[in-house]
N, C-alpha and C. Protein backbone atom coordinates (compact mmCIF):
# COMPACT_ATOMS: atom_id res chain seq x y z
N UNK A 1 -15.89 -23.80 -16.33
CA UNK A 1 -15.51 -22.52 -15.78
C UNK A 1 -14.39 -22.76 -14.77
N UNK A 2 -13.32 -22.03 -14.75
CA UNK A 2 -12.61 -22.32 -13.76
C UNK A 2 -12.43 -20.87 -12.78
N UNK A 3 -11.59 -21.05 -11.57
CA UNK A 3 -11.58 -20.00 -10.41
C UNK A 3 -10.53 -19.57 -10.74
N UNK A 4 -10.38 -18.15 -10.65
CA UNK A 4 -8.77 -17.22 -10.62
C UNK A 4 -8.73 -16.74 -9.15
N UNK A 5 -7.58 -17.39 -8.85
CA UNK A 5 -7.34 -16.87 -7.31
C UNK A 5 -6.56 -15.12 -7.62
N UNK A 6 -7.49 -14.54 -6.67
CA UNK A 6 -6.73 -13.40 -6.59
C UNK A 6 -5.94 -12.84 -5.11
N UNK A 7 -4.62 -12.50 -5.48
CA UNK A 7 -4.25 -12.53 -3.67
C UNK A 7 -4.38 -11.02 -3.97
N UNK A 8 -4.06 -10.65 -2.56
CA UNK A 8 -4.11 -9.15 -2.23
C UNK A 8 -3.22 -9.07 -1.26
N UNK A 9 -2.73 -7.69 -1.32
CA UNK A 9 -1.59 -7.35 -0.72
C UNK A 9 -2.03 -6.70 0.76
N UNK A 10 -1.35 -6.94 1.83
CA UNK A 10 -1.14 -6.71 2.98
C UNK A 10 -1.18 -5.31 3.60
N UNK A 11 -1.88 -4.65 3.76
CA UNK A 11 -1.91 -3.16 4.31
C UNK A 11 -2.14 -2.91 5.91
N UNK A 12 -0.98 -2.12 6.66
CA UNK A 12 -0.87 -2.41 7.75
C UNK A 12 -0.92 -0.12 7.96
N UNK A 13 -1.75 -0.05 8.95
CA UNK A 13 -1.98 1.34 9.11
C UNK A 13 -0.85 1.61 10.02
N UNK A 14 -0.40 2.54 10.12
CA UNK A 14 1.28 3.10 10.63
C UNK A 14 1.18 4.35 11.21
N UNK A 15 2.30 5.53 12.13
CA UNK A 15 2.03 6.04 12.49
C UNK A 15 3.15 6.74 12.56
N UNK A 16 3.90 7.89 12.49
CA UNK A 16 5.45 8.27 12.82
C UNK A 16 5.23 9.24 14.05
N UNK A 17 6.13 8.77 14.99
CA UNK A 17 5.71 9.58 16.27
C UNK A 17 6.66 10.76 15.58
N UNK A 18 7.44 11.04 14.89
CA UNK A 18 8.16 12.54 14.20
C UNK A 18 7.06 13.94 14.27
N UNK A 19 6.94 13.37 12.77
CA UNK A 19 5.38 14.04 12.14
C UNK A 19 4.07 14.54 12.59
N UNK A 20 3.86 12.87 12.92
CA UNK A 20 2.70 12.48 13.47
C UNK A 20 1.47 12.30 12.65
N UNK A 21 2.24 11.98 11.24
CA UNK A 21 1.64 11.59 10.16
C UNK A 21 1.10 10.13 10.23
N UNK A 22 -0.30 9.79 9.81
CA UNK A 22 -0.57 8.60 9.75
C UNK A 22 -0.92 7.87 8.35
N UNK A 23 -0.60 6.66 7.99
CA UNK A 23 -0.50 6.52 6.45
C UNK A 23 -1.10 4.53 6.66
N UNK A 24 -1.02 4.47 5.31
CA UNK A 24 -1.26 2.52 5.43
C UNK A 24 -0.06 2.26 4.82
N UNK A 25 0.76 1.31 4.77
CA UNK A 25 1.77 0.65 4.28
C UNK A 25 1.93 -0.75 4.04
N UNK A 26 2.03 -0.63 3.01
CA UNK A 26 2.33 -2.26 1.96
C UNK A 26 3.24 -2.96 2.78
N UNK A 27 3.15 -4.16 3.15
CA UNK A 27 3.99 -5.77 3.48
C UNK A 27 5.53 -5.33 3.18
N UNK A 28 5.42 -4.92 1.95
CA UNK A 28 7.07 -4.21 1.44
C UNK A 28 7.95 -3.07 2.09
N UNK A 29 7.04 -2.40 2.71
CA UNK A 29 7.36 -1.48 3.01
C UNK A 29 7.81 -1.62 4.89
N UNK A 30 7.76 -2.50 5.41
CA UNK A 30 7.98 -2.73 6.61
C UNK A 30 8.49 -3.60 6.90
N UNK A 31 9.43 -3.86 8.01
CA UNK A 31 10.60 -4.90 8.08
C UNK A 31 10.07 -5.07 10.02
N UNK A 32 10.84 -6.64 9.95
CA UNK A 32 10.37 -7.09 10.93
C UNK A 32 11.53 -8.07 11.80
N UNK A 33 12.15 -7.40 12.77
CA UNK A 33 12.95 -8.29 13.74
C UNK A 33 13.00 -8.87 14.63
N UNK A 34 12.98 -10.12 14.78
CA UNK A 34 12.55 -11.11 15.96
C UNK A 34 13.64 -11.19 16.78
N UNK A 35 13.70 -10.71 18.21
CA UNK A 35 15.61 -11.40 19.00
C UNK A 35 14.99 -12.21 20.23
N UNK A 36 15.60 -12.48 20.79
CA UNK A 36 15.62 -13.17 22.09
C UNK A 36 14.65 -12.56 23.05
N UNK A 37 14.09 -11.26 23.02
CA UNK A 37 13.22 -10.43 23.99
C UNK A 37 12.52 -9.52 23.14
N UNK A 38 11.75 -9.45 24.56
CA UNK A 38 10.62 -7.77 23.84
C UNK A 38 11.83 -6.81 23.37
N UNK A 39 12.68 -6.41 24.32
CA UNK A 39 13.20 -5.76 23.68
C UNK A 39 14.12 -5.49 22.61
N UNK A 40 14.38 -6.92 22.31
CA UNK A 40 15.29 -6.94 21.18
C UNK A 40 14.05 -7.13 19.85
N UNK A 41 12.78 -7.07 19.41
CA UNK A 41 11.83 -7.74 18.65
C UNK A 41 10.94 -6.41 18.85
N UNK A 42 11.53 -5.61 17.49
CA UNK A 42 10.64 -4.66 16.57
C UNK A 42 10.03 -4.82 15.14
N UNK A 43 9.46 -3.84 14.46
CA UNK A 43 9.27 -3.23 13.59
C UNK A 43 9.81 -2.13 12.82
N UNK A 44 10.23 -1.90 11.91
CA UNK A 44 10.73 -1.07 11.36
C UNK A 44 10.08 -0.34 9.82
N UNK A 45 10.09 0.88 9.63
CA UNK A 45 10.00 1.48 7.96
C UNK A 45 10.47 3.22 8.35
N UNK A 46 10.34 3.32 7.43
CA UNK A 46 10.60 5.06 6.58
C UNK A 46 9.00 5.53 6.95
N UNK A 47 9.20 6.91 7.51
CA UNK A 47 8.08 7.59 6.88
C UNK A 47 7.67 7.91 5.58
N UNK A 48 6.42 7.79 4.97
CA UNK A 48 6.34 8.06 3.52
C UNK A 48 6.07 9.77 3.85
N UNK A 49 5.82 10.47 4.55
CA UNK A 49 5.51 12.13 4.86
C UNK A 49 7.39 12.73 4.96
N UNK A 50 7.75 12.07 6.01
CA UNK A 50 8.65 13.39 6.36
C UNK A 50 10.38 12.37 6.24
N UNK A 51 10.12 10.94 6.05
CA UNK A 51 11.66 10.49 5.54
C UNK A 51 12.44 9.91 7.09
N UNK A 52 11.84 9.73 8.02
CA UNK A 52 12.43 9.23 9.29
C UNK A 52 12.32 8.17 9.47
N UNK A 53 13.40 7.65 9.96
CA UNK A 53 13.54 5.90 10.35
C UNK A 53 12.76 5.97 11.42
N UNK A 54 11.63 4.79 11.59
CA UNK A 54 10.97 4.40 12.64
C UNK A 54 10.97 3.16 13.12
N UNK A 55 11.25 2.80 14.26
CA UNK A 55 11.63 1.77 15.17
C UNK A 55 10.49 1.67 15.96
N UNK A 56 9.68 0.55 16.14
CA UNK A 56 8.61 0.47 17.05
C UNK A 56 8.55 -0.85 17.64
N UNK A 57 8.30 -1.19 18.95
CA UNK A 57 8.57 -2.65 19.44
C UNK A 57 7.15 -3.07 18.94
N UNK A 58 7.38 -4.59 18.97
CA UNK A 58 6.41 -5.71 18.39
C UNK A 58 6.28 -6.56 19.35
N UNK A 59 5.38 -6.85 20.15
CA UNK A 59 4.55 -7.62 20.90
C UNK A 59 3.81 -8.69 20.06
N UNK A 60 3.89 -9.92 20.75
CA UNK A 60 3.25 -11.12 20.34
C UNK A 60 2.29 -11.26 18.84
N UNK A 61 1.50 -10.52 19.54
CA UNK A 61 0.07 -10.26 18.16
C UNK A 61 0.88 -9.55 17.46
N UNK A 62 1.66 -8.53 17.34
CA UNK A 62 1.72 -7.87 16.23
C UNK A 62 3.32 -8.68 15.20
N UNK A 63 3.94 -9.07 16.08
CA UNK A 63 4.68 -10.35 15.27
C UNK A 63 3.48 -11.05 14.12
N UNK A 64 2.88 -11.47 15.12
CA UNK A 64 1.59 -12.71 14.76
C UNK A 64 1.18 -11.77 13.10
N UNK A 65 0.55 -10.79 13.30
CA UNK A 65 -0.10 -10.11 12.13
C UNK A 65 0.77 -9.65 10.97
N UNK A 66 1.94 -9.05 11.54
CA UNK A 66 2.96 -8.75 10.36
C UNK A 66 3.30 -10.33 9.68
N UNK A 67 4.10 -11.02 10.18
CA UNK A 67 4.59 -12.36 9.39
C UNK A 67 3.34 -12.99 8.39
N UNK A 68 2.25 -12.81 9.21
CA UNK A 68 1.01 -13.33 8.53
C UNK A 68 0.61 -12.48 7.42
N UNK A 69 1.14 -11.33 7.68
CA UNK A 69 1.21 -10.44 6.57
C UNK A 69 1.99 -10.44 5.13
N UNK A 70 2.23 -10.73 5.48
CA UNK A 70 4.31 -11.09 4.53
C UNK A 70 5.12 -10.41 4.31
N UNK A 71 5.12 -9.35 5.94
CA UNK A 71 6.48 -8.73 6.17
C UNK A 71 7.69 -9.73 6.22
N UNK A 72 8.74 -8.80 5.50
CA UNK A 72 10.00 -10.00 5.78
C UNK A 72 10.12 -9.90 6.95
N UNK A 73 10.93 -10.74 7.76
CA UNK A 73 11.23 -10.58 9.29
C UNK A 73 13.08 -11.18 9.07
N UNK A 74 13.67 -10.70 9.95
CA UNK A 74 14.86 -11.06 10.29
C UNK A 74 15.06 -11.64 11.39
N UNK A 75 15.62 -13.11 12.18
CA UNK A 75 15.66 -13.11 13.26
C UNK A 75 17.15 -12.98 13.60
N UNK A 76 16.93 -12.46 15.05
CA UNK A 76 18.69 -11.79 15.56
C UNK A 76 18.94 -13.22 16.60
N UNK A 77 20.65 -13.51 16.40
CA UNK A 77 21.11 -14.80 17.08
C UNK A 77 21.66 -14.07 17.87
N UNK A 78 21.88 -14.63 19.17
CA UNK A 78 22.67 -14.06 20.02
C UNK A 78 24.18 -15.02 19.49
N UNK A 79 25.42 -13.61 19.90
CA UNK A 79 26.24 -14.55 19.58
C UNK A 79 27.01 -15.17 21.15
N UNK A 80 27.84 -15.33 21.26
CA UNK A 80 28.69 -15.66 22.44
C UNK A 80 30.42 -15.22 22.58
């Protein structure tokens, strides 16, 4: 007998301060930017309700949980 690994996909619960619609969203569906500071190091997606870009900062853990997730992430270089 052998084992079938089954993976499963990443569901992260979301929120659009617009709307104020709340939804779950797939790994795919959310993007992730790391910069030099808190404030340069968000989160990003679309509302699936009403179509608005949402920008939300990312603190430590929630870096930690998205990447572990298998949000893509982008990291920002400072240039000079």
């Amino acid at each position: 007998m052998t084992e079938t690994a089954v993976r499963t996909t990443a569901v992260f619960k979301a929120a659009c301060p617009e709307c104020r619609g709340r939804f779950e969203l797939a790994a795919g569906a959310l993007r992730l930017a790391i910069g030099a500071s808190d404030r340069t190091t968000f989160y990003s997606f679309t509302c699936p309700d009403c179509g608005s870009s949402v920008r939300k900062p990312a603190g430590e853990r929630i870096v930690e949980l998205l990447t572990g997730g298998g949000v893509r992430t982008l990291r920002l270089h400072i240039t000079a």
